[in-house]
PDB file of N, CA and C in Angstrom:
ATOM      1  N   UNK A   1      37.446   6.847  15.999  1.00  0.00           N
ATOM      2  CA  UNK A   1      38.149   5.616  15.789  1.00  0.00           C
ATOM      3  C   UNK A   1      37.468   4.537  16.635  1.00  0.00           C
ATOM      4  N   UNK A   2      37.516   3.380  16.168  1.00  0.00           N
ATOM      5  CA  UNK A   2      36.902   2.234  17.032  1.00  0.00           C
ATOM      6  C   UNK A   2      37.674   0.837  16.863  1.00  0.00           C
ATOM      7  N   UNK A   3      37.399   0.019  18.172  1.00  0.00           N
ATOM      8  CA  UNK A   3      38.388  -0.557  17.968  1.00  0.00           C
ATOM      9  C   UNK A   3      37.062  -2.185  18.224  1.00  0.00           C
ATOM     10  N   UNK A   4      37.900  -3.094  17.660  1.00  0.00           N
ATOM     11  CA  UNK A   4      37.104  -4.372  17.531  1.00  0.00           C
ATOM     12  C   UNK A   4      37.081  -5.004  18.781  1.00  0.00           C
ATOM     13  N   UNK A   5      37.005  -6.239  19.627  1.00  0.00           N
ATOM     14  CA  UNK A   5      37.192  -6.570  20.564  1.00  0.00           C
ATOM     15  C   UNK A   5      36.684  -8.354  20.534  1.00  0.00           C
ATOM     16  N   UNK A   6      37.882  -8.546  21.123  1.00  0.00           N
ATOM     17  CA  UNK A   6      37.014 -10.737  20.656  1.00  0.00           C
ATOM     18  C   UNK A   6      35.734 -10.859  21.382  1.00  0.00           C
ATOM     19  N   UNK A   7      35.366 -11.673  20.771  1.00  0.00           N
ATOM     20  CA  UNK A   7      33.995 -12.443  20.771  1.00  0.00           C
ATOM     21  C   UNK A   7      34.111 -12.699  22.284  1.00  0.00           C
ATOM     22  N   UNK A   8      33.045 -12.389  23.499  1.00  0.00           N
ATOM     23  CA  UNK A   8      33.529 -12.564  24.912  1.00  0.00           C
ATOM     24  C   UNK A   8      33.209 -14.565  24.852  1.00  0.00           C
ATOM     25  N   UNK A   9      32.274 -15.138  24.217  1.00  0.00           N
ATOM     26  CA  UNK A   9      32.091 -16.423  24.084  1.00  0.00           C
ATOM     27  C   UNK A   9      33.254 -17.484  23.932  1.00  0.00           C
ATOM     28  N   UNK A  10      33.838 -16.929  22.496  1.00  0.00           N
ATOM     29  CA  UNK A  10      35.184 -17.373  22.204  1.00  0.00           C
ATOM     30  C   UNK A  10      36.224 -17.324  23.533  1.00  0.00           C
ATOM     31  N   UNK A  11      36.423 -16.275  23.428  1.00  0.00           N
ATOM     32  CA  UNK A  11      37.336 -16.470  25.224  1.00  0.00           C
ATOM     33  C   UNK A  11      37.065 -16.968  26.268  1.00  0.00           C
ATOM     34  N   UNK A  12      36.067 -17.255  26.740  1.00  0.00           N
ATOM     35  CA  UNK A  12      35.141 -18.057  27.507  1.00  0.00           C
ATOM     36  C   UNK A  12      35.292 -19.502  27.437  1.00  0.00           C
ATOM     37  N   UNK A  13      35.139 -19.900  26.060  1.00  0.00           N
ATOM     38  CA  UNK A  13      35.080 -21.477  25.838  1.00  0.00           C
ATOM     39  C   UNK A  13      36.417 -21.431  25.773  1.00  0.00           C
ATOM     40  N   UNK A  14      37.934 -20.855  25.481  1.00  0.00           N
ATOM     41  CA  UNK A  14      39.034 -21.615  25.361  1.00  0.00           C
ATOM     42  C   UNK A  14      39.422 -21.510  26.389  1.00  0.00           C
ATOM     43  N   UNK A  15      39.208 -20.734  27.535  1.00  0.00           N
ATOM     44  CA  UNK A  15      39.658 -20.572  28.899  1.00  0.00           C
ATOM     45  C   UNK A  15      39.454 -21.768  29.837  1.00  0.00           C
ATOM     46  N   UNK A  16      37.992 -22.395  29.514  1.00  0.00           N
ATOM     47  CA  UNK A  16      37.604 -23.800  29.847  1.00  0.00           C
ATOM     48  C   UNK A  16      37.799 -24.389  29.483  1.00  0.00           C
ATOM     49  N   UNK A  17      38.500 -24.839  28.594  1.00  0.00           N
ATOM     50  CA  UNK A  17      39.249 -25.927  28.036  1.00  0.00           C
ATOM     51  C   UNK A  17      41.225 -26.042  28.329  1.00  0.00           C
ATOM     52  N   UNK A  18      41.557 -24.621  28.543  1.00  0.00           N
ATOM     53  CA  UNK A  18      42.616 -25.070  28.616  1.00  0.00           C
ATOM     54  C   UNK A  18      42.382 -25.271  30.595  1.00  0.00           C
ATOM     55  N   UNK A  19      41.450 -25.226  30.942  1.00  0.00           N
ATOM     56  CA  UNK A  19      41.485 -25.703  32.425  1.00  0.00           C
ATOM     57  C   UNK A  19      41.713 -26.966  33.061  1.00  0.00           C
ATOM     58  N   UNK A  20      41.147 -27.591  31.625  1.00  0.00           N
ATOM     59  CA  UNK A  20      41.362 -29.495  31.870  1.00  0.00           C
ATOM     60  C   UNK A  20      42.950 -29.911  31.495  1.00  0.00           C
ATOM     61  N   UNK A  21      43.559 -28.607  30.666  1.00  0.00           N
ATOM     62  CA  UNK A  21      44.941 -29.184  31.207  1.00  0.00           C
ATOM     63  C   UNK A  21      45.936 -28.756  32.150  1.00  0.00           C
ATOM     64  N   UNK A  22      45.603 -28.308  33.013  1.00  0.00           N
ATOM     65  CA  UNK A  22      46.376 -28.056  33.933  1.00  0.00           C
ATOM     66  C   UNK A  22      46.970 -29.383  34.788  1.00  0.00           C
ATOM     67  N   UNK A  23      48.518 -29.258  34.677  1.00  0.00           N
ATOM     68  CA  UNK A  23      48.977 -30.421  35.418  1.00  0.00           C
ATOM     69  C   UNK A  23      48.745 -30.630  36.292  1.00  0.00           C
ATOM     70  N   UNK A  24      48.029 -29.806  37.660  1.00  0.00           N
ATOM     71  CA  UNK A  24      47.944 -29.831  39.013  1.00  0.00           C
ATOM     72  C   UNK A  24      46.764 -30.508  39.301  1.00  0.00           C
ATOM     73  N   UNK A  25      45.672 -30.198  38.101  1.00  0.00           N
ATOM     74  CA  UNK A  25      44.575 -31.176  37.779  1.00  0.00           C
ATOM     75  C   UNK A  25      44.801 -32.871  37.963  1.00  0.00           C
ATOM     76  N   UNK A  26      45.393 -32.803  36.913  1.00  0.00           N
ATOM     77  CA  UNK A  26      45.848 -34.254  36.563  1.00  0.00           C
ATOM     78  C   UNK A  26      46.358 -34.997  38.058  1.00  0.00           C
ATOM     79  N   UNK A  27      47.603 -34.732  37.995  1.00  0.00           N
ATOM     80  CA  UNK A  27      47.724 -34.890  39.698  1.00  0.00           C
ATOM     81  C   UNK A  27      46.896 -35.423  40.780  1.00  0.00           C
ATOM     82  N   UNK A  28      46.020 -34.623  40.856  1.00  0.00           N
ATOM     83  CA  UNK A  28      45.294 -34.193  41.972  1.00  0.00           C
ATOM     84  C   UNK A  28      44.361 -35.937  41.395  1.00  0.00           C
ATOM     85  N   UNK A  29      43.667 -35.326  41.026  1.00  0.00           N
ATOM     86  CA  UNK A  29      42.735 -37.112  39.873  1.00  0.00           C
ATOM     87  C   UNK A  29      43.922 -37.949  39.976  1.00  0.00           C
ATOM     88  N   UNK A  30      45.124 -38.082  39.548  1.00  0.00           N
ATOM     89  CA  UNK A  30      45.768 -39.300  39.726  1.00  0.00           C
ATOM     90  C   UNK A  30      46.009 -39.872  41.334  1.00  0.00           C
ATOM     91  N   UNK A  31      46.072 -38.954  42.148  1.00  0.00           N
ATOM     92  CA  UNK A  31      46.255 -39.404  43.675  1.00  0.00           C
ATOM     93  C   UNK A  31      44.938 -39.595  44.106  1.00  0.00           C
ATOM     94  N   UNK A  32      44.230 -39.292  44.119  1.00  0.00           N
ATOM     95  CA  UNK A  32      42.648 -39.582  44.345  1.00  0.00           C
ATOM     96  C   UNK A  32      42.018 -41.317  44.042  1.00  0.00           C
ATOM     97  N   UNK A  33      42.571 -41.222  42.707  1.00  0.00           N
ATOM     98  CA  UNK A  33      42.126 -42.487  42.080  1.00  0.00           C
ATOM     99  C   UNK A  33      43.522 -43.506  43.142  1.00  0.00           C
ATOM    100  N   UNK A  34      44.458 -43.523  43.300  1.00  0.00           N
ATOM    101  CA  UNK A  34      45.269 -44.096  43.935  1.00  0.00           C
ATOM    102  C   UNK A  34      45.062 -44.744  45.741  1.00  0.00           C
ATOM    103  N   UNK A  35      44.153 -43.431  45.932  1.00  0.00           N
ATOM    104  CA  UNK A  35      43.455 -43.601  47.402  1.00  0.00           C
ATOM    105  C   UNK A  35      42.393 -44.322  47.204  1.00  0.00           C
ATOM    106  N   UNK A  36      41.156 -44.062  46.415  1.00  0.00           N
ATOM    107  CA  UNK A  36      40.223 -45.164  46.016  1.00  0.00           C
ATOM    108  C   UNK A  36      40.414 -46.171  45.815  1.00  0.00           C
ATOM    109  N   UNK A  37      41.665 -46.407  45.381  1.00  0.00           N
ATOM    110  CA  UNK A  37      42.175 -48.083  44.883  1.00  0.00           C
ATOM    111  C   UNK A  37      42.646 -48.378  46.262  1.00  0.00           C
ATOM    112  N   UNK A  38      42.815 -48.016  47.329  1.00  0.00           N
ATOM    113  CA  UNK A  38      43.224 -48.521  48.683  1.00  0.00           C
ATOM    114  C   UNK A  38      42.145 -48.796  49.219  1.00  0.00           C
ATOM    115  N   UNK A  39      40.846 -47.929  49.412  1.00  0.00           N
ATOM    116  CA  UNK A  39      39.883 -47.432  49.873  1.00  0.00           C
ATOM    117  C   UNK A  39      39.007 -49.019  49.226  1.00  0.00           C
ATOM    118  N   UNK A  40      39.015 -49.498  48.280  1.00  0.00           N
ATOM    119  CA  UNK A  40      38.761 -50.682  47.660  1.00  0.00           C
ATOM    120  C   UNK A  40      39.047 -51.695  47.801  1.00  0.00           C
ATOM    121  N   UNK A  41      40.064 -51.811  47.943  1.00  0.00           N
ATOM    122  CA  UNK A  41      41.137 -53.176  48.339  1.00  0.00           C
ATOM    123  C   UNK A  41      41.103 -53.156  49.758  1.00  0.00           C
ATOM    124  N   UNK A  42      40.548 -52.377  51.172  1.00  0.00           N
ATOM    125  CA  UNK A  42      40.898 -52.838  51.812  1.00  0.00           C
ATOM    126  C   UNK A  42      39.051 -53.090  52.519  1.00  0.00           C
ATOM    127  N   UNK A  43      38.045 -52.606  51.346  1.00  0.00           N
ATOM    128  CA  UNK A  43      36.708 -53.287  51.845  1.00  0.00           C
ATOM    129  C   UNK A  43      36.653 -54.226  51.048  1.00  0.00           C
ATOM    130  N   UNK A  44      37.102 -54.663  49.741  1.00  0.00           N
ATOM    131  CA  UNK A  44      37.070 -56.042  49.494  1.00  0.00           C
ATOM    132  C   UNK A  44      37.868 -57.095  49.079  1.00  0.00           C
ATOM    133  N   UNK A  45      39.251 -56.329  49.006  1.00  0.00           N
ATOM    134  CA  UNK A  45      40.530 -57.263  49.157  1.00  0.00           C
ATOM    135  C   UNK A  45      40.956 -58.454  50.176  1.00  0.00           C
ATOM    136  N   UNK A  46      41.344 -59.557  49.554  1.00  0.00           N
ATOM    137  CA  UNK A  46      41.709 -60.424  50.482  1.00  0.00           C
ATOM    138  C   UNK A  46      43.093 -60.273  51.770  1.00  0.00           C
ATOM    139  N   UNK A  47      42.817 -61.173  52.607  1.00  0.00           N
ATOM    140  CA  UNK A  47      43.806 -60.671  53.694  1.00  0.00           C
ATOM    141  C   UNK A  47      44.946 -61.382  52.852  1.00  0.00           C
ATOM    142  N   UNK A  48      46.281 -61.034  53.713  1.00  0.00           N
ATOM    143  CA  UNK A  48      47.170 -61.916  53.033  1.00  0.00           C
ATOM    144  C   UNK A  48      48.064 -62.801  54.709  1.00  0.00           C
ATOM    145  N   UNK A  49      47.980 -64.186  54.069  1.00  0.00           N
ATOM    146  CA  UNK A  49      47.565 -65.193  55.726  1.00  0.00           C
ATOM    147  C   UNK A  49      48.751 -65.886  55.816  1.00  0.00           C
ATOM    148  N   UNK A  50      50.494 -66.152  56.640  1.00  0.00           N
ATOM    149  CA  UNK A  50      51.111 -66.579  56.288  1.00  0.00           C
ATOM    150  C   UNK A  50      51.058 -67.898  57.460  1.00  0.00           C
ATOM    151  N   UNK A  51      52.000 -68.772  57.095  1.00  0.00           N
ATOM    152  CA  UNK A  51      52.063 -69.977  58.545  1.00  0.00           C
ATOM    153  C   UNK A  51      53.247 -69.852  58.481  1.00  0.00           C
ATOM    154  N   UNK A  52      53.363 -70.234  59.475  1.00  0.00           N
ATOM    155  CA  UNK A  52      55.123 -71.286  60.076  1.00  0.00           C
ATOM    156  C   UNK A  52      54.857 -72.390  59.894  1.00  0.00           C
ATOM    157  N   UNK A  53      56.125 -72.742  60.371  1.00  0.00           N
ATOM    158  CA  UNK A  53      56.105 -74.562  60.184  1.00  0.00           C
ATOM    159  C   UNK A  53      55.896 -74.677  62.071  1.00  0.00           C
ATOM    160  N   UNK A  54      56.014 -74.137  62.811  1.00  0.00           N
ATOM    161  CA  UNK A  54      55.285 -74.071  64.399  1.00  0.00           C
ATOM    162  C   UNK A  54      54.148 -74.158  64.299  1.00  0.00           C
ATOM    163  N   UNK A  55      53.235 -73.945  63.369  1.00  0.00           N
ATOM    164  CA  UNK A  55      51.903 -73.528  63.288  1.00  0.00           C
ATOM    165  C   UNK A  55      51.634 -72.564  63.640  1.00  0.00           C
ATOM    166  N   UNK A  56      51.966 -71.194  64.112  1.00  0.00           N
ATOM    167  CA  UNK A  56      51.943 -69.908  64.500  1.00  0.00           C
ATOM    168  C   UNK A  56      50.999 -69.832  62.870  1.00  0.00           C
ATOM    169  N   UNK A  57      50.075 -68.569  62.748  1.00  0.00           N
ATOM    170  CA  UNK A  57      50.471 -68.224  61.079  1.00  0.00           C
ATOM    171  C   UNK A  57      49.506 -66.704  62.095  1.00  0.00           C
ATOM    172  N   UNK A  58      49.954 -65.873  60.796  1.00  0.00           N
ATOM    173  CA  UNK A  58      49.895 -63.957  61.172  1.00  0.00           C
ATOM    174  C   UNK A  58      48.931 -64.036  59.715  1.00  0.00           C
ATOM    175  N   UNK A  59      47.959 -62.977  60.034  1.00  0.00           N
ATOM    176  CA  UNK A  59      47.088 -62.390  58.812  1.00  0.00           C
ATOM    177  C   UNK A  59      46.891 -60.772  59.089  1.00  0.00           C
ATOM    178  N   UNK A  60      47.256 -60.196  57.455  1.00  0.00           N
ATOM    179  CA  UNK A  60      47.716 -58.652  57.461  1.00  0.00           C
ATOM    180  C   UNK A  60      46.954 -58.699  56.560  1.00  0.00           C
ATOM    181  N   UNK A  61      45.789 -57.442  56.265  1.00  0.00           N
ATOM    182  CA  UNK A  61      45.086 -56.790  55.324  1.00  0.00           C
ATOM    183  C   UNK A  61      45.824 -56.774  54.080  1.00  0.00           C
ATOM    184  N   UNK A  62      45.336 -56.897  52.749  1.00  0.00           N
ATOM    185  CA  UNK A  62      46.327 -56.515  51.791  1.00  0.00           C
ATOM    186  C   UNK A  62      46.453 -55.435  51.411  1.00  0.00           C
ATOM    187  N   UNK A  63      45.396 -54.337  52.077  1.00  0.00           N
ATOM    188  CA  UNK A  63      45.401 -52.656  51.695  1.00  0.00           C
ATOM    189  C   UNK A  63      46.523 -52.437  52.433  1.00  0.00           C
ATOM    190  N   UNK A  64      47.328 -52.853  53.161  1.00  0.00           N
ATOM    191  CA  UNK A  64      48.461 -52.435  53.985  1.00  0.00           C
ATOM    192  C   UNK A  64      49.065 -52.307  53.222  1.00  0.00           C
ATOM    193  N   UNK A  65      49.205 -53.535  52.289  1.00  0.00           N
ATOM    194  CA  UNK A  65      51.233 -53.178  51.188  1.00  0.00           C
ATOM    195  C   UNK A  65      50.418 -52.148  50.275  1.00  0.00           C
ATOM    196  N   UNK A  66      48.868 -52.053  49.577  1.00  0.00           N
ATOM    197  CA  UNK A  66      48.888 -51.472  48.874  1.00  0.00           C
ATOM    198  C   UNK A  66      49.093 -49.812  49.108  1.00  0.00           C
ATOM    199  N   UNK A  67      48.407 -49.764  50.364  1.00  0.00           N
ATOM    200  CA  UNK A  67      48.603 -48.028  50.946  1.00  0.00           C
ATOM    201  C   UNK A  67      50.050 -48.010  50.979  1.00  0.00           C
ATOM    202  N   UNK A  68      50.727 -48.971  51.243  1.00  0.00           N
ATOM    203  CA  UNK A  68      52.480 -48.437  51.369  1.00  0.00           C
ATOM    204  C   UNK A  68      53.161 -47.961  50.221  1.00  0.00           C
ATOM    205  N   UNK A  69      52.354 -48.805  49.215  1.00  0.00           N
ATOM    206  CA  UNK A  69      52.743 -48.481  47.700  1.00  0.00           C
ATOM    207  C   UNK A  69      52.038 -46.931  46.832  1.00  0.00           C
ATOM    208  N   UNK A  70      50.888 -46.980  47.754  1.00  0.00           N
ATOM    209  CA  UNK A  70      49.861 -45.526  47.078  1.00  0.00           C
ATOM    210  C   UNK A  70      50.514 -44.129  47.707  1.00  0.00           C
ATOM    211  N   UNK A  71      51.166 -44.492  49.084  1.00  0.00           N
ATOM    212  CA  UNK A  71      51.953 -43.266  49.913  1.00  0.00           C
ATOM    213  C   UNK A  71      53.068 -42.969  49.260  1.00  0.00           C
ATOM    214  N   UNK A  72      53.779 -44.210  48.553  1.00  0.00           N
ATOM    215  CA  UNK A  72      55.217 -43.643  48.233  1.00  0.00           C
ATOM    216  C   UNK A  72      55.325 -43.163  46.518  1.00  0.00           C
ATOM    217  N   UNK A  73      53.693 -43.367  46.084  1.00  0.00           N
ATOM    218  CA  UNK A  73      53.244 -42.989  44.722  1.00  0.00           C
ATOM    219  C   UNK A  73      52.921 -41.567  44.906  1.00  0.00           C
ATOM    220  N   UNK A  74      51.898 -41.191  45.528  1.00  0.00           N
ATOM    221  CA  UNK A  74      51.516 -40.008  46.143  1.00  0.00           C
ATOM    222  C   UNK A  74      52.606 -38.939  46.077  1.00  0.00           C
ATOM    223  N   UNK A  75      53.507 -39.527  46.857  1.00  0.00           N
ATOM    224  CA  UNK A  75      54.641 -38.318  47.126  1.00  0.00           C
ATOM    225  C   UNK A  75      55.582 -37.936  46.048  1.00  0.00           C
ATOM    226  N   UNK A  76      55.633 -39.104  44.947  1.00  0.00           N
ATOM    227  CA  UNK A  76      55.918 -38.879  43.785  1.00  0.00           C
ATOM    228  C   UNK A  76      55.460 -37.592  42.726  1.00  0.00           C
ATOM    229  N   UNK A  77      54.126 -38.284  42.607  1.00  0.00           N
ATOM    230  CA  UNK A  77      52.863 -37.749  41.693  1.00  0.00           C
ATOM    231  C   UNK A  77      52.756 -36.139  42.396  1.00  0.00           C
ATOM    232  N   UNK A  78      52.886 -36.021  43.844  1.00  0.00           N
ATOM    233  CA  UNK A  78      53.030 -34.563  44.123  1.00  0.00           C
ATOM    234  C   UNK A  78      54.383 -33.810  43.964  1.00  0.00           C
ATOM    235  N   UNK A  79      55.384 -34.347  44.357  1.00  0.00           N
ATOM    236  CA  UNK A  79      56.648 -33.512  43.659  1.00  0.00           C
ATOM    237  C   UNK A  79      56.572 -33.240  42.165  1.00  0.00           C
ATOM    238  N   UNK A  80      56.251 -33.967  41.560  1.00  0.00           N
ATOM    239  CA  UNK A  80      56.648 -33.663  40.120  1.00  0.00           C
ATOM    240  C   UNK A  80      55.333 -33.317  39.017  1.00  0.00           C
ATOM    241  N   UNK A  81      53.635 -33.279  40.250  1.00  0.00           N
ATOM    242  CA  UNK A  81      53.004 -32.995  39.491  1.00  0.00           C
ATOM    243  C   UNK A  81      52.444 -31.398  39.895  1.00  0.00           C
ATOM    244  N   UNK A  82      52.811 -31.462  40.988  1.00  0.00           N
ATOM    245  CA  UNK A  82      52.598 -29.618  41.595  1.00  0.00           C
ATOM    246  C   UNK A  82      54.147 -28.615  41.708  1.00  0.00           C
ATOM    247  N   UNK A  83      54.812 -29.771  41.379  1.00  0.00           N
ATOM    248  CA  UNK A  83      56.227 -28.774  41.323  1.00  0.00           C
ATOM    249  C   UNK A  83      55.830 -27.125  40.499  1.00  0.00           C
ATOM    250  N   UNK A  84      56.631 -26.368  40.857  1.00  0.00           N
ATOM    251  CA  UNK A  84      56.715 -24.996  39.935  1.00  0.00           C
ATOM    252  C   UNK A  84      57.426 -24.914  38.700  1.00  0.00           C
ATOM    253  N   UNK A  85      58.431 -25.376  39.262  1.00  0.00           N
ATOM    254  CA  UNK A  85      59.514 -25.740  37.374  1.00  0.00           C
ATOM    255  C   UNK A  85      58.782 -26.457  36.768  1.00  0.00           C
ATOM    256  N   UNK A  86      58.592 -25.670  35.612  1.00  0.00           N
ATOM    257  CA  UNK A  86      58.014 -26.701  34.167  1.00  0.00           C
ATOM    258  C   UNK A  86      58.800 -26.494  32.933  1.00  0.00           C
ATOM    259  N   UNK A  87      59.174 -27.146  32.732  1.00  0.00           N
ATOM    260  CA  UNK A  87      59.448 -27.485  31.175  1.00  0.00           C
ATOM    261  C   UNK A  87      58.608 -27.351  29.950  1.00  0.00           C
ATOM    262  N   UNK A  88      58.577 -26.217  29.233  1.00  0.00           N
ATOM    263  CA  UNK A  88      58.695 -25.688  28.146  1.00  0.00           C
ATOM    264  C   UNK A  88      58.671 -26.285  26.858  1.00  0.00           C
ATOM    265  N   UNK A  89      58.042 -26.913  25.802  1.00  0.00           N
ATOM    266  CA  UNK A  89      58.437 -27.850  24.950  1.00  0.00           C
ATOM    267  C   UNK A  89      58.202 -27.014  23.809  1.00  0.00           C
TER     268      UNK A  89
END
């Protein structure tokens, strides 16, 4: 008796493909790209420069609000993109 066996190629190529969808992937590239966009904005983003009417005036990097905004994205994009529960469709 003999028995057939898949093509080892065939299994090969769909194994690499379903690798690009892994959500933890995605994730991982979406927080990355989120840090680069800080990593950007704060070598060529403008400062942001305020005055008083004293004439005092304060100048803050603008990668500051943006990292505040990429940290509280981050922690997002990791709860719900490395979580274990997945949903089933």
């Amino acid at each position: 008796m003999t028995t057939v066996s898949h093509d080892p190629s065939r299994v090969r190529e769909q194994r690499r493909w379903s690798q690009f969808l892994v959500p933890e992937m995605w994730a991982s590239l979406t927080i990355i790209v989120m840090w680069l966009s800080v990593l950007f904005d704060a070598v060529f983003g403008p400062d942001i420069v305020t005055h008083s009417v004293a004439g005092d005036y304060a100048t803050v990097p603008s990668a500051v609000v943006v990292a505040l905004f990429a940290f509280l994205a981050t922690w997002v994009v990791a709860k719900y993109g490395f979580s274990q529960e997945r949903k089933h469709d």
